[in-house]
C-alpha atoms as a PDB file:
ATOM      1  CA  UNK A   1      10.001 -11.214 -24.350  1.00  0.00           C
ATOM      2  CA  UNK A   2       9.427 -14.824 -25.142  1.00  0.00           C
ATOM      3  CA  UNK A   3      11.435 -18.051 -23.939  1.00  0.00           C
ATOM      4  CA  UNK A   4      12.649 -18.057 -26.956  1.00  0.00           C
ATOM      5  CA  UNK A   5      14.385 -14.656 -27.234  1.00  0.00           C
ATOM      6  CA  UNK A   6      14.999 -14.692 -23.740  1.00  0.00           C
ATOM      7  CA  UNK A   7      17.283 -17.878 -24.610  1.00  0.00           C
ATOM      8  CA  UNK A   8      19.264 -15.969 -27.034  1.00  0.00           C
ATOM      9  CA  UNK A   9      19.638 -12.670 -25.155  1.00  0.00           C
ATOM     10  CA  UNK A  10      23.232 -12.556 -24.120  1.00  0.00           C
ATOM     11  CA  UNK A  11      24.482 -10.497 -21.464  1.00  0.00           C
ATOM     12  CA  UNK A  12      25.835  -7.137 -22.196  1.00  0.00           C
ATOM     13  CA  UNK A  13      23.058  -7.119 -25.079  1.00  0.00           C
ATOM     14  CA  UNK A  14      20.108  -5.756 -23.331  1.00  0.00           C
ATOM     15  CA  UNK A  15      20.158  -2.181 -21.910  1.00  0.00           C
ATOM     16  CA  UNK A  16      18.597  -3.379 -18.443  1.00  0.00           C
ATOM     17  CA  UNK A  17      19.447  -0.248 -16.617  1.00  0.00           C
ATOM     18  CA  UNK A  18      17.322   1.864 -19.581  1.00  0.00           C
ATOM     19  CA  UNK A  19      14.882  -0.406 -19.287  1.00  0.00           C
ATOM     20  CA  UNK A  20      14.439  -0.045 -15.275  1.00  0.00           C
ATOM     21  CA  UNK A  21      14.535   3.861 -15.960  1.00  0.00           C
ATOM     22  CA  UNK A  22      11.525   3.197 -18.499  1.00  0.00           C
ATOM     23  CA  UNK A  23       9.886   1.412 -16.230  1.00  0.00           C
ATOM     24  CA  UNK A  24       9.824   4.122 -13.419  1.00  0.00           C
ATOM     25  CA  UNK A  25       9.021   6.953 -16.268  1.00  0.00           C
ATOM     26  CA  UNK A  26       5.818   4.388 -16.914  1.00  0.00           C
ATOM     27  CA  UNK A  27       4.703   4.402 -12.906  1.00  0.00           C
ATOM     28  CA  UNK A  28       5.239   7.865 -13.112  1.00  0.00           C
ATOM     29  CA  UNK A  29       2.134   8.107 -15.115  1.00  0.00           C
ATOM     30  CA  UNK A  30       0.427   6.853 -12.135  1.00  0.00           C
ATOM     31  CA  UNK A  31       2.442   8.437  -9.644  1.00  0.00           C
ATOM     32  CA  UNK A  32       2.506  11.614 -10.433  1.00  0.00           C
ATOM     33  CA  UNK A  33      -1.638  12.501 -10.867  1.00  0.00           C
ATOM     34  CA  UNK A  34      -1.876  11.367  -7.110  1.00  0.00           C
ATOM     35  CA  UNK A  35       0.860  13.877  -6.249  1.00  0.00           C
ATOM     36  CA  UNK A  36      -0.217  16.905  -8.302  1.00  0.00           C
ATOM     37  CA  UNK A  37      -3.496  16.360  -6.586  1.00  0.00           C
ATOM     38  CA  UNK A  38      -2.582  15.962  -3.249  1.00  0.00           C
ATOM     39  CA  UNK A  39      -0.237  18.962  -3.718  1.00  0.00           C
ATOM     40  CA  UNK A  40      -2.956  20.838  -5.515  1.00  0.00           C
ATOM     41  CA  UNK A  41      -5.791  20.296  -2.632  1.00  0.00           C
ATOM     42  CA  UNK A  42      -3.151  21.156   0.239  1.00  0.00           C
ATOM     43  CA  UNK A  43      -1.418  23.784  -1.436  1.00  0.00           C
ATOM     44  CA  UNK A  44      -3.180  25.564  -4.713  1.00  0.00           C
ATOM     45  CA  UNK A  45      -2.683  25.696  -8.392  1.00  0.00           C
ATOM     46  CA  UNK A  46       0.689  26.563  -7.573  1.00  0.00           C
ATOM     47  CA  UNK A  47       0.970  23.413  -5.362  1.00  0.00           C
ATOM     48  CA  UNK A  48       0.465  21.337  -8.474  1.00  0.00           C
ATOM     49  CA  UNK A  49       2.552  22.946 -10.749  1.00  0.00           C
ATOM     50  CA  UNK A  50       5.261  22.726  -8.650  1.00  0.00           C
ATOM     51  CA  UNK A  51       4.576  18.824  -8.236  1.00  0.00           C
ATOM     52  CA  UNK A  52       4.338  18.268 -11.364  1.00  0.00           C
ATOM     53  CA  UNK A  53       7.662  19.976 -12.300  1.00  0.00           C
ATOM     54  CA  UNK A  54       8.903  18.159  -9.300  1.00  0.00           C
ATOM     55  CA  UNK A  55       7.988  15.082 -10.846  1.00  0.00           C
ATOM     56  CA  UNK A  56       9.088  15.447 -14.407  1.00  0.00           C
ATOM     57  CA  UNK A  57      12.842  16.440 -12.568  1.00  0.00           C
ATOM     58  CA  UNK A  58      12.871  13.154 -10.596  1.00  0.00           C
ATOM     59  CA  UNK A  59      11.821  10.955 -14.255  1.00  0.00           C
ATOM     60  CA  UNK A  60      14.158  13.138 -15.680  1.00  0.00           C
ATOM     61  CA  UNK A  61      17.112  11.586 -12.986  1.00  0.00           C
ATOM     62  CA  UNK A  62      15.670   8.074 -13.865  1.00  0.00           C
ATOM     63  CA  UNK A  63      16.276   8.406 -17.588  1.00  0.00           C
ATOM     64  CA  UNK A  64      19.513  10.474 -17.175  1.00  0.00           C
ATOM     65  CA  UNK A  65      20.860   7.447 -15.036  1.00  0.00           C
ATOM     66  CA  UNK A  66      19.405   4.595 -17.424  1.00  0.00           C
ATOM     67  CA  UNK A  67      21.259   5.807 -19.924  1.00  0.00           C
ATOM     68  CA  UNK A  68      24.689   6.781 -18.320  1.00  0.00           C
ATOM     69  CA  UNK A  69      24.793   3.132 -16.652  1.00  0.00           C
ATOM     70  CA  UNK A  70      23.997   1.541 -20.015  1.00  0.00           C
ATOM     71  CA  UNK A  71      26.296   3.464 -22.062  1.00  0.00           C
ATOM     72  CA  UNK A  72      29.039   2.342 -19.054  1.00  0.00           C
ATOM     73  CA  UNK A  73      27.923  -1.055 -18.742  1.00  0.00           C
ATOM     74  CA  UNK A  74      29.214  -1.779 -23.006  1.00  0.00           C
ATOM     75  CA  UNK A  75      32.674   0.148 -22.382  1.00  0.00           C
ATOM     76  CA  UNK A  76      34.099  -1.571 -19.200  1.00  0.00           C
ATOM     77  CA  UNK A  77      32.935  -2.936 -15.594  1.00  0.00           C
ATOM     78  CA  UNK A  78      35.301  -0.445 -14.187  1.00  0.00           C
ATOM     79  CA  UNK A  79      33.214   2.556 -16.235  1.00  0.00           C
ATOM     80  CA  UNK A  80      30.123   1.288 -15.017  1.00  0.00           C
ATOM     81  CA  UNK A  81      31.193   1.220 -11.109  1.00  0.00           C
ATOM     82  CA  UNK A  82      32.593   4.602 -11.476  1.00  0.00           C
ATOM     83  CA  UNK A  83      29.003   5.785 -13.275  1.00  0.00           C
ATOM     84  CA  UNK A  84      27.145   4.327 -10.626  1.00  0.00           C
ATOM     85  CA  UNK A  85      29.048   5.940  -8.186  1.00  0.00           C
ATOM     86  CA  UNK A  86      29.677   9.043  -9.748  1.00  0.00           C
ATOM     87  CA  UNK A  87      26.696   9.392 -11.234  1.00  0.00           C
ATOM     88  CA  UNK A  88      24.703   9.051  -8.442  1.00  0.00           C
ATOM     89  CA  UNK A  89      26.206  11.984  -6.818  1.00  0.00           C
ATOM     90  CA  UNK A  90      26.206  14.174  -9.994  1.00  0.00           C
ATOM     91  CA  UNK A  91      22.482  13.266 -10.181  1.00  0.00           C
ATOM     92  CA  UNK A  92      21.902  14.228  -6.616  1.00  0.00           C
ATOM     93  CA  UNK A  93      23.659  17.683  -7.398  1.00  0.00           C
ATOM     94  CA  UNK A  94      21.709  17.968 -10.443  1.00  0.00           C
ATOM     95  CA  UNK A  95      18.567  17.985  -8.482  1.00  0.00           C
ATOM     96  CA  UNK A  96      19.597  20.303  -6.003  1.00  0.00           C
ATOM     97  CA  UNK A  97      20.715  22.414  -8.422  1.00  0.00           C
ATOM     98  CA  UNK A  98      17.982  22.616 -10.855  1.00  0.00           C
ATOM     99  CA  UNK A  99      15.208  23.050  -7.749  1.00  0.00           C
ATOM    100  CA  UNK A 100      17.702  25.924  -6.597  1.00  0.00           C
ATOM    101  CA  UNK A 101      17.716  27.368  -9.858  1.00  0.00           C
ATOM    102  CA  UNK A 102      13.908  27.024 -10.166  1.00  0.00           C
ATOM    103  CA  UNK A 103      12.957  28.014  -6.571  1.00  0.00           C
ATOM    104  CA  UNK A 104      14.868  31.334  -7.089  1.00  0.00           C
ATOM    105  CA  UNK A 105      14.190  32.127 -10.823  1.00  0.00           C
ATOM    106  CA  UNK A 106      10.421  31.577 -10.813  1.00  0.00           C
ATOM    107  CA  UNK A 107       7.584  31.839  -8.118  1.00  0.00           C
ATOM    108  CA  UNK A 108       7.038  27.898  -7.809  1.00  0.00           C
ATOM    109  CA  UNK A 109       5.697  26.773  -4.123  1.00  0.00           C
ATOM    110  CA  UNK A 110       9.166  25.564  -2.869  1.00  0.00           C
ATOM    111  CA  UNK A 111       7.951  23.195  -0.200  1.00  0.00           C
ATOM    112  CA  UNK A 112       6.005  21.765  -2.783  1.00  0.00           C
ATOM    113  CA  UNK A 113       8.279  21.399  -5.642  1.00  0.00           C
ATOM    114  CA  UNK A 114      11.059  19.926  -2.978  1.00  0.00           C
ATOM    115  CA  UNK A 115       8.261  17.382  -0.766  1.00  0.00           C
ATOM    116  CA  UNK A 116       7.056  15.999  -4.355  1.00  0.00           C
ATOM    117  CA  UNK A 117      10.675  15.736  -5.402  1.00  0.00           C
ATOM    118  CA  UNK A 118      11.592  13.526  -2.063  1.00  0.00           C
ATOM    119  CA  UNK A 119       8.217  11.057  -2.469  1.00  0.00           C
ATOM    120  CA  UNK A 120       8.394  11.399  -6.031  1.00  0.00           C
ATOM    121  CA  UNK A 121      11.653   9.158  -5.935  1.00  0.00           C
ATOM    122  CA  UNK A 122      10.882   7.216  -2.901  1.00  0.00           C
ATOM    123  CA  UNK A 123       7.867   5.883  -4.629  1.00  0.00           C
ATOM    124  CA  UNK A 124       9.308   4.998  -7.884  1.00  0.00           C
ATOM    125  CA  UNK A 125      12.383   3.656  -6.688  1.00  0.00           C
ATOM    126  CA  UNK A 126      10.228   1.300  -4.200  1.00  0.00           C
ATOM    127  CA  UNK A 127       7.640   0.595  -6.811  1.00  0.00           C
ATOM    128  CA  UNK A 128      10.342  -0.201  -9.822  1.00  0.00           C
ATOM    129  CA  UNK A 129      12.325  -2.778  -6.355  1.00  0.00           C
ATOM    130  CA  UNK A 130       8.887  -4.301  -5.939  1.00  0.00           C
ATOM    131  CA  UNK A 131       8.908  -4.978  -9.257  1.00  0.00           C
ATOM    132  CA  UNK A 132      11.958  -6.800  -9.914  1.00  0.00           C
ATOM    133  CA  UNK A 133      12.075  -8.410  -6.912  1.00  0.00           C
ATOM    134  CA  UNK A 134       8.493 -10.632  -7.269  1.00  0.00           C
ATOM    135  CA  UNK A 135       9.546 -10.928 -10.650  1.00  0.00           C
ATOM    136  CA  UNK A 136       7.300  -8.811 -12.634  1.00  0.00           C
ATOM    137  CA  UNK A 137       9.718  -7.045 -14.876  1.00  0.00           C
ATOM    138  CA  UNK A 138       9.823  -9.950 -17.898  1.00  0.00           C
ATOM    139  CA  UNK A 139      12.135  -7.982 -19.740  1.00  0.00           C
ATOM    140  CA  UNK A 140      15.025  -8.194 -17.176  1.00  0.00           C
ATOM    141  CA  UNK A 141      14.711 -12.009 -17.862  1.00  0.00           C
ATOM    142  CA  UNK A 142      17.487 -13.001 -19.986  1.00  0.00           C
ATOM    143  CA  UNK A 143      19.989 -14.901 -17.351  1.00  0.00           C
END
């Protein structure tokens, strides 16, 4: 973004919780090779599969929560406290549930799937807080 649009950008105009989940679905093209193949050395082909499912569940959270916070954030303040509450918890259960569901249903390397899962969103979450805090994230700039 330029100074120039950044001048004009008005809050409650950019989506800046879509573009933070973007942002960590981007690293996660970084992220996510290292895991599969640390996951594939220590524990097989199934290892890696189950990484890289474990992986695509925790971008999957990230974008789910980008988008619930921005469609909150243009109703009321109120909506968007509740979503970030809320959602966070409904997110949380959504992940337990779906690596349930998948840990029972199919023959995926549990400790796998669930250990990529946890530093899957460890290492976004601090990569994407790096970010923003040293400033890097340009779009974000529009106070």
């Amino acid at each position: 973004m330029d100074k120039h649009a950044a001048a004009t950008v008005t809050p409650g105009t950019v989506d800046v919780e879509a573009i933070i989940a973007r942002h960590v679905a981007r690293r996660a093209l970084w992220v996510a090779p290292i895991l599969i193949t640390l996951f594939g050395l220590l524990r097989g082909v199934d290892g890696a599969v189950a990484s890289a499912i474990g992986v695509a569940v925790v971008v999957g959270n990230f974008l789910l929560s980008g988008w619930m916070l921005s469609i909150a954030a243009k109703i009321s303040l109120a909506l968007y406290h509740a979503a970030a509450l809320f959602g966070f918890f409904l997110r949380l259960i959504l992940i337990t549930v779906s690596l349930l569901v998948l840990g029972s249903l199919t023959e995926l390397d549990r400790m796998a799937l669930g250990l990529s899962v946890v530093a899957a969103y460890l290492v976004l979450l601090s990569l994407e807080a790096v970010a923003v805090a040293r400033g890097k994230e340009r779009e974000l700039d529009w106070t």
